[in-house]
C-alpha atoms as a PDB file:
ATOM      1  CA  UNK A   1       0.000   0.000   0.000  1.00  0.00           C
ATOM      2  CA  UNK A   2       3.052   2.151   0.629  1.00  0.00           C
ATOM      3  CA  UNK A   3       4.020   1.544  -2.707  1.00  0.00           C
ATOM      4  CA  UNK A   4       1.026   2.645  -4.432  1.00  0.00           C
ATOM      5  CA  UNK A   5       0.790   5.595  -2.433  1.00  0.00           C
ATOM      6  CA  UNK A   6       4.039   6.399  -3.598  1.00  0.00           C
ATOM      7  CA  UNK A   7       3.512   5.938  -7.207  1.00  0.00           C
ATOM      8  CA  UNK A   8       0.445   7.822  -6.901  1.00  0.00           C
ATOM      9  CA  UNK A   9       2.072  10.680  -5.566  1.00  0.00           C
ATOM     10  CA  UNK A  10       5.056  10.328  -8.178  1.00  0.00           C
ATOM     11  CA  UNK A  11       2.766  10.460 -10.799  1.00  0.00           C
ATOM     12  CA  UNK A  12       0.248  13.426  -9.481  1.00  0.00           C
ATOM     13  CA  UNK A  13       4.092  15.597  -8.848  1.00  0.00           C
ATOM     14  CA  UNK A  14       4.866  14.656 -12.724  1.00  0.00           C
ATOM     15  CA  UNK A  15       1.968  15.883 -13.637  1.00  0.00           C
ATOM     16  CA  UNK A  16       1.748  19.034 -12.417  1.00  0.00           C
ATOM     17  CA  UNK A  17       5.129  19.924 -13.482  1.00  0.00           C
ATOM     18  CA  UNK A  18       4.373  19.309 -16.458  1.00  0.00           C
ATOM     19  CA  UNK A  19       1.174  21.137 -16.528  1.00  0.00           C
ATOM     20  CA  UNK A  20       3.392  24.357 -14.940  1.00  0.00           C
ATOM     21  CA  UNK A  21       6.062  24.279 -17.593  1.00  0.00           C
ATOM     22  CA  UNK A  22       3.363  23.816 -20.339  1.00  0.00           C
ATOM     23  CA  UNK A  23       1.040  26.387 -19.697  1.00  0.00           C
ATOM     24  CA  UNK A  24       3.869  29.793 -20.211  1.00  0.00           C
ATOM     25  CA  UNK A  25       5.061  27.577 -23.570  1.00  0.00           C
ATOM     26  CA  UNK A  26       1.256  27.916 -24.135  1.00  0.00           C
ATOM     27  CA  UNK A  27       1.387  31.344 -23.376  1.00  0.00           C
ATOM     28  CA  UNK A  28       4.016  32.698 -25.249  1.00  0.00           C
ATOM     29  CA  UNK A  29       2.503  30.739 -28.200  1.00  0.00           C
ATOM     30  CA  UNK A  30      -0.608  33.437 -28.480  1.00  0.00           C
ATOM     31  CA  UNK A  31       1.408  36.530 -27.922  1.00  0.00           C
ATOM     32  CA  UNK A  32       2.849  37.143 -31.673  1.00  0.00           C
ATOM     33  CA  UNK A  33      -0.613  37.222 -32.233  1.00  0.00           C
ATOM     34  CA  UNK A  34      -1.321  39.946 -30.381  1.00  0.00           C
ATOM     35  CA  UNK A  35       1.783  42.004 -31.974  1.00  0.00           C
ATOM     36  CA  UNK A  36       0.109  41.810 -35.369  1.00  0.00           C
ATOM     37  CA  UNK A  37      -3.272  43.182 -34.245  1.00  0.00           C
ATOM     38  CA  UNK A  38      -4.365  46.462 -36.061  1.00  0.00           C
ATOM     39  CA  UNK A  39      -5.196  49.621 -34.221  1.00  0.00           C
ATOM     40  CA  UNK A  40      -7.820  51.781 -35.750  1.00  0.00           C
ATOM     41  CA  UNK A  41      -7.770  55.376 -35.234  1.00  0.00           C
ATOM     42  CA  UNK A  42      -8.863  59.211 -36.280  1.00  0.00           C
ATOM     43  CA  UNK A  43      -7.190  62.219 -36.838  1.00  0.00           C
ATOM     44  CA  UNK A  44      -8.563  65.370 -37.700  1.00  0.00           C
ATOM     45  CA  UNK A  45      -7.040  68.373 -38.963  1.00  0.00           C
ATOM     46  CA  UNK A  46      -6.113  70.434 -42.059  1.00  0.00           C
ATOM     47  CA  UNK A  47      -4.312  69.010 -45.363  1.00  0.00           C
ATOM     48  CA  UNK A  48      -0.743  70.291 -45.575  1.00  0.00           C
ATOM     49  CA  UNK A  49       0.272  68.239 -48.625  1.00  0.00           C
ATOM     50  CA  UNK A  50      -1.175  65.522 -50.398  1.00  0.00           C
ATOM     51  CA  UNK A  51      -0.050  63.611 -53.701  1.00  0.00           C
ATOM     52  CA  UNK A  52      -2.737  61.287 -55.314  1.00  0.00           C
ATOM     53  CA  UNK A  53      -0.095  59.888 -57.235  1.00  0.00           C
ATOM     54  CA  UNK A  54       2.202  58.471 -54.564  1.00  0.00           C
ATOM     55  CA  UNK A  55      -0.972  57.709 -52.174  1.00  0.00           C
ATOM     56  CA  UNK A  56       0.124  60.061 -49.619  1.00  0.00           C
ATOM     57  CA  UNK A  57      -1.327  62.591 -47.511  1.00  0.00           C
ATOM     58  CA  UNK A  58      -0.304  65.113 -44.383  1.00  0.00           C
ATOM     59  CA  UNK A  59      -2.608  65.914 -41.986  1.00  0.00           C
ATOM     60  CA  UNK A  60      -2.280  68.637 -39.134  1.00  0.00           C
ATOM     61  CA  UNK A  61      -4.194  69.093 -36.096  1.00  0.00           C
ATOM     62  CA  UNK A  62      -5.387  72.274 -34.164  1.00  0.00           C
ATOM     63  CA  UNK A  63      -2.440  71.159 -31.551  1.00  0.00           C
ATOM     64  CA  UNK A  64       0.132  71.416 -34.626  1.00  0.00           C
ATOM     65  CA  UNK A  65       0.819  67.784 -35.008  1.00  0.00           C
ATOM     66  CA  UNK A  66       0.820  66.423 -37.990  1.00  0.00           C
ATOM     67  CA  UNK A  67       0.585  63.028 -39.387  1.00  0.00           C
ATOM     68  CA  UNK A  68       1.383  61.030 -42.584  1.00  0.00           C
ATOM     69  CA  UNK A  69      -0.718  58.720 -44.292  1.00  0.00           C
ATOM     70  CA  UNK A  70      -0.338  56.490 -47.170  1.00  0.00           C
ATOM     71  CA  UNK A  71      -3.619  55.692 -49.208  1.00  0.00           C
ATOM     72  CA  UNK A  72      -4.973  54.167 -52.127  1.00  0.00           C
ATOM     73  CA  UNK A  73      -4.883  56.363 -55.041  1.00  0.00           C
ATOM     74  CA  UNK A  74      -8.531  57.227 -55.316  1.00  0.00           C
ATOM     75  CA  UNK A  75      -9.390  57.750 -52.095  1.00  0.00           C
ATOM     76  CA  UNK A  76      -6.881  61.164 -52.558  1.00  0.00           C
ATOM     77  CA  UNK A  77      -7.990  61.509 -56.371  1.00  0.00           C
ATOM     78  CA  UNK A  78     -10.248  64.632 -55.109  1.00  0.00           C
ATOM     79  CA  UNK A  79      -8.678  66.335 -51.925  1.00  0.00           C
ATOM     80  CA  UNK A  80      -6.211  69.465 -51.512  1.00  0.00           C
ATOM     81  CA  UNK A  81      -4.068  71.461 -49.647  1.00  0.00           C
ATOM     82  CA  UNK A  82      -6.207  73.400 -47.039  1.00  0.00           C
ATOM     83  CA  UNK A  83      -9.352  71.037 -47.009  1.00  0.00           C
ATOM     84  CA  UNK A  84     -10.048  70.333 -43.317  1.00  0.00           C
ATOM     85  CA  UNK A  85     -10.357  66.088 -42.921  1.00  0.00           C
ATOM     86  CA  UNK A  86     -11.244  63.583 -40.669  1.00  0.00           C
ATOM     87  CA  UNK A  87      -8.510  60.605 -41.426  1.00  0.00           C
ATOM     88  CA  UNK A  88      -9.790  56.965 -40.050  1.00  0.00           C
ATOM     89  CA  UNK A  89      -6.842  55.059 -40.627  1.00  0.00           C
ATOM     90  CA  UNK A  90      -4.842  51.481 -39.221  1.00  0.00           C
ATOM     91  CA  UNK A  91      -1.437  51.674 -37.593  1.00  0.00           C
ATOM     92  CA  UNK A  92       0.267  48.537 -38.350  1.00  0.00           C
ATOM     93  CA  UNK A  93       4.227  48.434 -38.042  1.00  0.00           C
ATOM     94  CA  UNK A  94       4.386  51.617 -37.242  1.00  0.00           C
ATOM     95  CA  UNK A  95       2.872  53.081 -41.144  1.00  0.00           C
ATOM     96  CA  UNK A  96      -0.468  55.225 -40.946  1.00  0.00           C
ATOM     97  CA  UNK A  97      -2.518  53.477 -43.538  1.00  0.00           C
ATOM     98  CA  UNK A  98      -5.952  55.682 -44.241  1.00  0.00           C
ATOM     99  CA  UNK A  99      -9.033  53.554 -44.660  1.00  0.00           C
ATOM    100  CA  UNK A 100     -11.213  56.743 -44.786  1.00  0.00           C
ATOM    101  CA  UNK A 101     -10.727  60.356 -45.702  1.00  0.00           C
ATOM    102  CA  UNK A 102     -13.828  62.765 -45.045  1.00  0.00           C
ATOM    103  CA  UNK A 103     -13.693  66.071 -45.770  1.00  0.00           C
ATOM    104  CA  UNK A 104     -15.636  68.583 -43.404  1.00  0.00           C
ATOM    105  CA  UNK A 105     -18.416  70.498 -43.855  1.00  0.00           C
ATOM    106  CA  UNK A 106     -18.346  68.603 -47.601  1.00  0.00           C
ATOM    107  CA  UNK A 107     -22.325  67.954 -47.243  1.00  0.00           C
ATOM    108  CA  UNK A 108     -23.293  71.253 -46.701  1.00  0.00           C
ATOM    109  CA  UNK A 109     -21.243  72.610 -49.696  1.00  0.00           C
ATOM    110  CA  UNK A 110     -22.687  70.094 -51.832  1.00  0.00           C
ATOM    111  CA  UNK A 111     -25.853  71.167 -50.851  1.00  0.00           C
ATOM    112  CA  UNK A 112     -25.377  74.944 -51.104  1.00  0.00           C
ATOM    113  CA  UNK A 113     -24.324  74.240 -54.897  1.00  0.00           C
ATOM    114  CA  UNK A 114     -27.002  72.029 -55.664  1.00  0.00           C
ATOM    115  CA  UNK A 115     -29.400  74.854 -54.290  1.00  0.00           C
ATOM    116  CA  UNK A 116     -27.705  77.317 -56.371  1.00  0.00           C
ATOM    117  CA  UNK A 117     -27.777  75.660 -59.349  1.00  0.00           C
ATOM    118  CA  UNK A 118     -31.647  74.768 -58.470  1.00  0.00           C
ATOM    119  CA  UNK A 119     -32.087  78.764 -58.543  1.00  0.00           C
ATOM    120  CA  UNK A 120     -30.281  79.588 -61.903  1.00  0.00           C
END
């Protein structure tokens, strides 16, 4: 009876060290993972410089920072230096990638040409 007791606490103490040295393997599996996630964000602010052609844009806030963007072409096809934009973009290693440029206030002015043109 000695003996079994013995074994069976042999086995239960193998056992758990196992289960403690697997577990932070297990851990350190799922954390890469994590590095690759995407952050979404939004910056808002006024256009310093944009080329359609290279997909890039520069954004600056009231605060005076500014941020670059890179972008597919079209998405830039129509924007310019000055326009004020909200930028909803990823940061993935370390690159501002826009997934959304709105330009503010571009509603109304559609609507104030439409209603002039309505007039004429």
């Amino acid at each position: 009876m000695r003996k079994s007791l013995q074994r069976g606490i042999a086995i239960v103490s193998v056992l758990a060290v196992a289960l403690i040295v697997a577990l932070p393997v297990r851990a350190e599996e799922k954390a890469p993972k994590k590095a690759h996630q995407t952050n979404d964000h939004q910056f808002t602010g006024a256009i310093t410089a944009v080329d359609a052609t290279a997909g890039t844009l520069t954004v600056k806030n009231k605060r005076d920072e500014s941020k670059d963007f890179t972008s597919e072409k079209a998405l830039l096809a129509d924007l310019k230096v000055g326009d004020k934009v909200m930028v909803k973009y990823v940061e993935k290693d370390g690159k501002n990638t826009a997934q959304k440029v709105a330009v503010a206030g571009a509603g109304k002015e559609k609507k104030e040409k439409k209603e002039k043109a309505e007039k004429k």
